[in-house]
Each structure stands twice: as C-alpha cells, then as structure tokens.
PDB file of N, CA and C in Angstrom:
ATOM      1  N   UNK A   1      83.089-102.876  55.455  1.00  0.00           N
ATOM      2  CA  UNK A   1      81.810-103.552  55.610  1.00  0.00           C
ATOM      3  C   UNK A   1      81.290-103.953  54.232  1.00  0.00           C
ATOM      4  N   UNK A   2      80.843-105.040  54.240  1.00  0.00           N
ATOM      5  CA  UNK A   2      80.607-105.419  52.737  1.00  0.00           C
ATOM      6  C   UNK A   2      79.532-106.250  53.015  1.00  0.00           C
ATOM      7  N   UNK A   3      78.477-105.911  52.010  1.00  0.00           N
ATOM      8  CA  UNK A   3      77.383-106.292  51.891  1.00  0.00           C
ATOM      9  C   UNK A   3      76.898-106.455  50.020  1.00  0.00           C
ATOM     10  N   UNK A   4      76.319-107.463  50.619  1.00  0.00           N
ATOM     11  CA  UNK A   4      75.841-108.121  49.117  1.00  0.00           C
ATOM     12  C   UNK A   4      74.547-108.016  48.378  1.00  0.00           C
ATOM     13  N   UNK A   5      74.780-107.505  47.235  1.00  0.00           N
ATOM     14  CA  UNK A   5      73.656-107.019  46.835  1.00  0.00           C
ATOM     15  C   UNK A   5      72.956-107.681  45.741  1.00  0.00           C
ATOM     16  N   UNK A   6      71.741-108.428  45.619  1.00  0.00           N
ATOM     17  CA  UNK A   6      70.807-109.130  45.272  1.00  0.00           C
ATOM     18  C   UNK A   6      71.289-109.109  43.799  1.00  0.00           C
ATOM     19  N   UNK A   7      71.234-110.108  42.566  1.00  0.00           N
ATOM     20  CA  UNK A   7      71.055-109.712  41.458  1.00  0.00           C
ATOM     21  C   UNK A   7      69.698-109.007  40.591  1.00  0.00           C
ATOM     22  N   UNK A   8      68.794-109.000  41.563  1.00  0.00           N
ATOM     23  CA  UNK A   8      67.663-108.624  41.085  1.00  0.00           C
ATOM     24  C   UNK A   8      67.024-107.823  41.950  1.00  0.00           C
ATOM     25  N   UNK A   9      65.917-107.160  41.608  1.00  0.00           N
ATOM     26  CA  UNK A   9      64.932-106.279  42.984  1.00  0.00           C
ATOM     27  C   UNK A   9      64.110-106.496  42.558  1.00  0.00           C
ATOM     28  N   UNK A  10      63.103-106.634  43.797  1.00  0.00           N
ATOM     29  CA  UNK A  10      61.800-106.823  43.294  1.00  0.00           C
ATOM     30  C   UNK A  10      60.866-105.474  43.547  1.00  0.00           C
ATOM     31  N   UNK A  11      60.149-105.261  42.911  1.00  0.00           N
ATOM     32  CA  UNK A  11      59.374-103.756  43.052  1.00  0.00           C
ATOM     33  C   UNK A  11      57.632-103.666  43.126  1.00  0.00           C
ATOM     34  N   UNK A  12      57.425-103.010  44.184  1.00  0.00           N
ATOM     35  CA  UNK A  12      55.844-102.718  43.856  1.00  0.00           C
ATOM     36  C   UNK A  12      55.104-102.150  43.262  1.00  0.00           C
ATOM     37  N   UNK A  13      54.490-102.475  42.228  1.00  0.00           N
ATOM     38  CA  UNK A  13      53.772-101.415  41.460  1.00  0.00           C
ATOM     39  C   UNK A  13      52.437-100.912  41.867  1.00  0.00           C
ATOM     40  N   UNK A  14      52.187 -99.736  41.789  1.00  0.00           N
ATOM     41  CA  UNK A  14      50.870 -99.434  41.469  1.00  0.00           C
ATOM     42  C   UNK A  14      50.042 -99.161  40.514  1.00  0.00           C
ATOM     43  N   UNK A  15      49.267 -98.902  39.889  1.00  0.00           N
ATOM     44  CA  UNK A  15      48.325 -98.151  38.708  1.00  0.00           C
ATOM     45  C   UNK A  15      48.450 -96.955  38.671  1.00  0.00           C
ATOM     46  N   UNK A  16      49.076 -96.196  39.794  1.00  0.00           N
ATOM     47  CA  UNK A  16      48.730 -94.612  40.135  1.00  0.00           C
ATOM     48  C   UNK A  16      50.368 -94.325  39.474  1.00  0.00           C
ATOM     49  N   UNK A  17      51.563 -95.312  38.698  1.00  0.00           N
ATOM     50  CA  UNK A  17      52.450 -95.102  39.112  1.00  0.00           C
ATOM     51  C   UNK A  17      53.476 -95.245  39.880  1.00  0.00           C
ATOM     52  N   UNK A  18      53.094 -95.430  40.859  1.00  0.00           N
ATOM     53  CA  UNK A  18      53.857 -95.280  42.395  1.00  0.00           C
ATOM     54  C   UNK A  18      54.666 -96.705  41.686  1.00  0.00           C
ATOM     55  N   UNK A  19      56.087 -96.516  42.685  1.00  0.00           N
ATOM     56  CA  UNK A  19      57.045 -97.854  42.655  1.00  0.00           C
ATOM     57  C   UNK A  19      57.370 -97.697  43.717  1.00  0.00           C
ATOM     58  N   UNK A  20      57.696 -98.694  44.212  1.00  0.00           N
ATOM     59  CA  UNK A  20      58.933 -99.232  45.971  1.00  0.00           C
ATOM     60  C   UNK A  20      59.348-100.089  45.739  1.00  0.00           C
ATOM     61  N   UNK A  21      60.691-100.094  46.393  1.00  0.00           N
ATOM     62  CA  UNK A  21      61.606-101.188  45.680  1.00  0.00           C
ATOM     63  C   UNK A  21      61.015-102.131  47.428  1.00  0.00           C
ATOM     64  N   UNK A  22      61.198-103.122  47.154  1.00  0.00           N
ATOM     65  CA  UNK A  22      61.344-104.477  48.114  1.00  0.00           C
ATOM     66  C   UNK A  22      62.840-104.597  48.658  1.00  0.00           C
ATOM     67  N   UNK A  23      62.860-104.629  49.719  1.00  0.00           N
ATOM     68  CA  UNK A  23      64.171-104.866  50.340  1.00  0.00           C
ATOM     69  C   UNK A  23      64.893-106.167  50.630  1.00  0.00           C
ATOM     70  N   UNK A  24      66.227-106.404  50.825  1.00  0.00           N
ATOM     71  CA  UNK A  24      66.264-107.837  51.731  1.00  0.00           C
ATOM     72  C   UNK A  24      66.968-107.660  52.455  1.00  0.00           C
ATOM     73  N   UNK A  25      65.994-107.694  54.014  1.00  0.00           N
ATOM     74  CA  UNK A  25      66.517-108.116  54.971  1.00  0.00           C
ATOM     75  C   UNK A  25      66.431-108.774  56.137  1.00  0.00           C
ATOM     76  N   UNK A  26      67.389-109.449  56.510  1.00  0.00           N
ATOM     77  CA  UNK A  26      67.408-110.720  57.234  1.00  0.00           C
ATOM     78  C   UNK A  26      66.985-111.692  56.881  1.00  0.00           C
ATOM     79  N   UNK A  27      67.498-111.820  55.781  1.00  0.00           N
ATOM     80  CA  UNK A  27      67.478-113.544  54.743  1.00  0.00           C
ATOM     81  C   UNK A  27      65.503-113.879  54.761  1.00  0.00           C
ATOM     82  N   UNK A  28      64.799-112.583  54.108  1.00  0.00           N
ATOM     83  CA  UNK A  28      63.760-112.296  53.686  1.00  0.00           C
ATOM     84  C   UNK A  28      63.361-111.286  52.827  1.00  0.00           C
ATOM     85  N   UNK A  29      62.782-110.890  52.005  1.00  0.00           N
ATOM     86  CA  UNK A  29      62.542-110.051  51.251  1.00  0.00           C
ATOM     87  C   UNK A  29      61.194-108.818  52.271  1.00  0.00           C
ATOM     88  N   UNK A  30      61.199-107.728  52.717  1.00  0.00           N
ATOM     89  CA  UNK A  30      60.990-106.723  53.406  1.00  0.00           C
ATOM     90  C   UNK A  30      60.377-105.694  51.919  1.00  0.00           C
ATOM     91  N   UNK A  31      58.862-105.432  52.703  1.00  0.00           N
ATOM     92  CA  UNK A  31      57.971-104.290  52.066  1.00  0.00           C
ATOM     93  C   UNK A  31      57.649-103.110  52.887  1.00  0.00           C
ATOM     94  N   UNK A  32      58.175-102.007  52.509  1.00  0.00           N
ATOM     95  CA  UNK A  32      57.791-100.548  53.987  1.00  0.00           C
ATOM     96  C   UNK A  32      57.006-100.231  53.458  1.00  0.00           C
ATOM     97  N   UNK A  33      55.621 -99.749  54.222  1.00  0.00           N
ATOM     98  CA  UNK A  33      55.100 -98.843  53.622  1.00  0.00           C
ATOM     99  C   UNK A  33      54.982 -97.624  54.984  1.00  0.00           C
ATOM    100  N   UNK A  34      53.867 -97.204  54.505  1.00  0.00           N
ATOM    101  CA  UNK A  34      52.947 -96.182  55.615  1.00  0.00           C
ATOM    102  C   UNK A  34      52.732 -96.909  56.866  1.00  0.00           C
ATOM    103  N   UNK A  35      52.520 -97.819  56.903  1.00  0.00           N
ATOM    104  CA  UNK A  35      52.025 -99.044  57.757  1.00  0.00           C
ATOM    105  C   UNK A  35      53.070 -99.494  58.593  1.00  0.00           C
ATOM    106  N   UNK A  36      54.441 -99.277  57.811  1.00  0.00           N
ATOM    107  CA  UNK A  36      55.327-100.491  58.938  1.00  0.00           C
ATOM    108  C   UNK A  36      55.767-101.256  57.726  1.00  0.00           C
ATOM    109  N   UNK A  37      56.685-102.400  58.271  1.00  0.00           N
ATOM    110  CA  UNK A  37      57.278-103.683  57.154  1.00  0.00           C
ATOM    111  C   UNK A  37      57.038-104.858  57.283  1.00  0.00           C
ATOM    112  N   UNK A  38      56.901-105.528  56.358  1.00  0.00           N
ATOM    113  CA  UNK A  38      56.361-106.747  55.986  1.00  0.00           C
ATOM    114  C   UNK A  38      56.853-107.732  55.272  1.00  0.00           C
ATOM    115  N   UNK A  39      57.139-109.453  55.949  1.00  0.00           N
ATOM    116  CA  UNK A  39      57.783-109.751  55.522  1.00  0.00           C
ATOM    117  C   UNK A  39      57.162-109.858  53.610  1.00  0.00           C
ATOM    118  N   UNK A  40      57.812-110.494  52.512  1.00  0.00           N
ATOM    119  CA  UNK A  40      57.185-110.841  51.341  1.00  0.00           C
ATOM    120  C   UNK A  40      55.490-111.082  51.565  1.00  0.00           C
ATOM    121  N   UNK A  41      55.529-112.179  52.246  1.00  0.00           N
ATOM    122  CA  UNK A  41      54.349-113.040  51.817  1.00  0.00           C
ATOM    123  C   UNK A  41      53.181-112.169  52.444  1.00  0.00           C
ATOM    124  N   UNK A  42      53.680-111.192  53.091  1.00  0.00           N
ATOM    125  CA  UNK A  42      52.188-111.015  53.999  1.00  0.00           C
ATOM    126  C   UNK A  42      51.949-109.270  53.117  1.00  0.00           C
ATOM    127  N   UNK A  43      53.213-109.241  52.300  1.00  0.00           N
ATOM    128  CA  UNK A  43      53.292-107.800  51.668  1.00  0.00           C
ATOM    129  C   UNK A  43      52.682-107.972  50.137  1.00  0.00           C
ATOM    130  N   UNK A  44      52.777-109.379  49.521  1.00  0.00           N
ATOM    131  CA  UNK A  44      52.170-109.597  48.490  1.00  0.00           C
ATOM    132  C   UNK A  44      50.745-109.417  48.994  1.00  0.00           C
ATOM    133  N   UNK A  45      49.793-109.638  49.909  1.00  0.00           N
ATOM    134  CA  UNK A  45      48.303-109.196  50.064  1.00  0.00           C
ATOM    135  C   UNK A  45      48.228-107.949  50.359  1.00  0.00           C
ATOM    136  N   UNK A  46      49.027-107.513  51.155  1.00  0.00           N
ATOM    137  CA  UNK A  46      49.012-105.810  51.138  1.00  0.00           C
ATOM    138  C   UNK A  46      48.968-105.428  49.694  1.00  0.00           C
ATOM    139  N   UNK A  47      49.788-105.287  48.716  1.00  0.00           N
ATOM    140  CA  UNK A  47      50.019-104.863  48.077  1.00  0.00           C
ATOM    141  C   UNK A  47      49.293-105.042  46.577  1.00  0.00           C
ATOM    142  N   UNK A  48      48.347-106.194  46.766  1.00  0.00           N
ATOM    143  CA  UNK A  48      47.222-106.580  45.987  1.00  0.00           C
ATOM    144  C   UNK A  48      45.838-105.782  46.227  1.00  0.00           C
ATOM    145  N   UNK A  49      46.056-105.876  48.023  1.00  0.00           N
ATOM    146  CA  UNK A  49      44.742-104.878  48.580  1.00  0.00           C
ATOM    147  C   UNK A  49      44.766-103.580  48.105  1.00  0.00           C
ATOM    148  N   UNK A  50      45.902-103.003  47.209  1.00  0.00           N
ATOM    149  CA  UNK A  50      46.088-101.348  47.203  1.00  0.00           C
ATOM    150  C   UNK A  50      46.265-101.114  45.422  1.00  0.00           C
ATOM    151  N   UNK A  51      45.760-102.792  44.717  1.00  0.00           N
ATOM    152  CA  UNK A  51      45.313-102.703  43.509  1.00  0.00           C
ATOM    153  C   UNK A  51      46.960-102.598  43.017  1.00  0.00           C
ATOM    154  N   UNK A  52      47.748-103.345  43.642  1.00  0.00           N
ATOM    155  CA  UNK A  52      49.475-102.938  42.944  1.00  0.00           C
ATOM    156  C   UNK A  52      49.783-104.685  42.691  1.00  0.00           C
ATOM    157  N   UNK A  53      51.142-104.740  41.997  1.00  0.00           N
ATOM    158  CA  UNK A  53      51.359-105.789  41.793  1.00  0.00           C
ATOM    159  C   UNK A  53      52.949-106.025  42.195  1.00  0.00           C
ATOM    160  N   UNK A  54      53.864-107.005  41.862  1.00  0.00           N
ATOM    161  CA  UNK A  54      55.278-107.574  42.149  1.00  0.00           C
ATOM    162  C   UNK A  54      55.892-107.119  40.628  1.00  0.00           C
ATOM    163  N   UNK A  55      57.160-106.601  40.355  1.00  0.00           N
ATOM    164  CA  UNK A  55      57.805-107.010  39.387  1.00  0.00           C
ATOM    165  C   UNK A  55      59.657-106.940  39.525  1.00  0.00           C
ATOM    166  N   UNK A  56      60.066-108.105  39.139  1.00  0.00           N
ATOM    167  CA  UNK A  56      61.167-108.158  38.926  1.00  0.00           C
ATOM    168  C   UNK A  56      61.855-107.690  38.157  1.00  0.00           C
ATOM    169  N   UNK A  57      63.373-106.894  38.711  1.00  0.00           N
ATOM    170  CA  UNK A  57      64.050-105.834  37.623  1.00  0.00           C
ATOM    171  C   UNK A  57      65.432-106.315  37.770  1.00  0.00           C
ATOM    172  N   UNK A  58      66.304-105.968  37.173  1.00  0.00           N
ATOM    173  CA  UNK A  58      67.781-106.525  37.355  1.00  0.00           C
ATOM    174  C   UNK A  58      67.824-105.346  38.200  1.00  0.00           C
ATOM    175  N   UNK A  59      69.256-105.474  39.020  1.00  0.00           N
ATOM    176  CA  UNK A  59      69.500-104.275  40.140  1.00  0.00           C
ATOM    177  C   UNK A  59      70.683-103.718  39.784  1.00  0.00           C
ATOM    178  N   UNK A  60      70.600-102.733  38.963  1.00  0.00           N
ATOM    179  CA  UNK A  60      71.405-101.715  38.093  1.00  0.00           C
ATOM    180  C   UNK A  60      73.145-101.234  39.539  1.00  0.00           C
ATOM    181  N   UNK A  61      72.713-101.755  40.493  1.00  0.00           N
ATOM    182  CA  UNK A  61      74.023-101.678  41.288  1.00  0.00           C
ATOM    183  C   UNK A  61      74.658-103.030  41.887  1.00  0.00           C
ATOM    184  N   UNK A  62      74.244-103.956  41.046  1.00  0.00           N
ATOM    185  CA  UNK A  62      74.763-105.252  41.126  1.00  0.00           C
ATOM    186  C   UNK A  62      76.506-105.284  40.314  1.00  0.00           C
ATOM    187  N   UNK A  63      76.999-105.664  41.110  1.00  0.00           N
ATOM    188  CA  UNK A  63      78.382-105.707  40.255  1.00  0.00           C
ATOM    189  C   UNK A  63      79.139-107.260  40.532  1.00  0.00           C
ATOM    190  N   UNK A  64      79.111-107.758  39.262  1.00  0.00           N
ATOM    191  CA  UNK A  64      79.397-109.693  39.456  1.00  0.00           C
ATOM    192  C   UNK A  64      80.920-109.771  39.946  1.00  0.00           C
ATOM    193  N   UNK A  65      81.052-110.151  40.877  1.00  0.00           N
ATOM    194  CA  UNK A  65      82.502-110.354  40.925  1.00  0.00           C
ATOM    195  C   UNK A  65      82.767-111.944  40.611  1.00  0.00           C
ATOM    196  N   UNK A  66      84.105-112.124  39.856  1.00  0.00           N
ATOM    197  CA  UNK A  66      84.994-113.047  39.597  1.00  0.00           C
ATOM    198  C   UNK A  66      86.248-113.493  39.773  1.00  0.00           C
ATOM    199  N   UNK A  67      87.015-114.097  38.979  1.00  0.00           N
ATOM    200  CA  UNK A  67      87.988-114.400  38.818  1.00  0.00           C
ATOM    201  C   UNK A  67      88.593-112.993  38.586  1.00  0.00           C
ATOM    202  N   UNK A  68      88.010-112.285  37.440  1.00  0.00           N
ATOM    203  CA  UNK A  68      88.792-111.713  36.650  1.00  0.00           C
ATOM    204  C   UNK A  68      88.250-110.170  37.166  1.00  0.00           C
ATOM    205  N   UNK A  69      87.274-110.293  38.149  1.00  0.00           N
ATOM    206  CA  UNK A  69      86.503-108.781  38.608  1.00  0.00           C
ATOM    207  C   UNK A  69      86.960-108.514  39.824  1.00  0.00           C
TER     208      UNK A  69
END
C-alpha cells in the first residue's frame, strides 16, 4: 500500500504552545480537533477563533523519489 506523502505540513499553532499537524485527506487538507474535522477553509476560522494561526513546515518524512532514489 503506498501512499504519498505531502512535501510539506501544515500546522496549527497556538500561543499556549499547542501544535497539530493538518492532515490530507481526500484531496483536502483536514483539521481534528475536540470538535470533529474540518475541511482547511472552515478550520482556518476555527483556528483563528482559538487565537492560533497556520504554519508551513517541510515534512521531515518526505522522501523524493527519482531516477536515481
């Protein structure tokens, strides 16, 4: 089974600390919280409402395949 993994993640921040990574799934980017999941767009206002923000990270289990990989 092979599944493909994003070159990047996107993560939620809080002020308190707190991080959650953002998921993708089903050719959407997916936010869990306490609440349930959400696609992106409706998780970027969640996640503004709780004083947190978006940040993009490279995804340290990304592995590029090539020619030569």
């Amino acid at each position: 089974m092979s599944r493909k993994e994003p070159k990047t993640l996107r993560v939620a921040c809080f002020a308190d600390g707190r991080r959650k990574i953002i998921t993708f799934k089903r050719s959407a980017y997916w936010w869990s919280a306490s609440e349930g999941a959400y696609p992106l767009s409706a998780a970027l206002e969640t996640i503004k409402e709780q004083g947190g923000w978006i940040e993009t990270i490279p995804n340290p289990n990304y592995r590029a395949r090539g020619l030569f990989g």
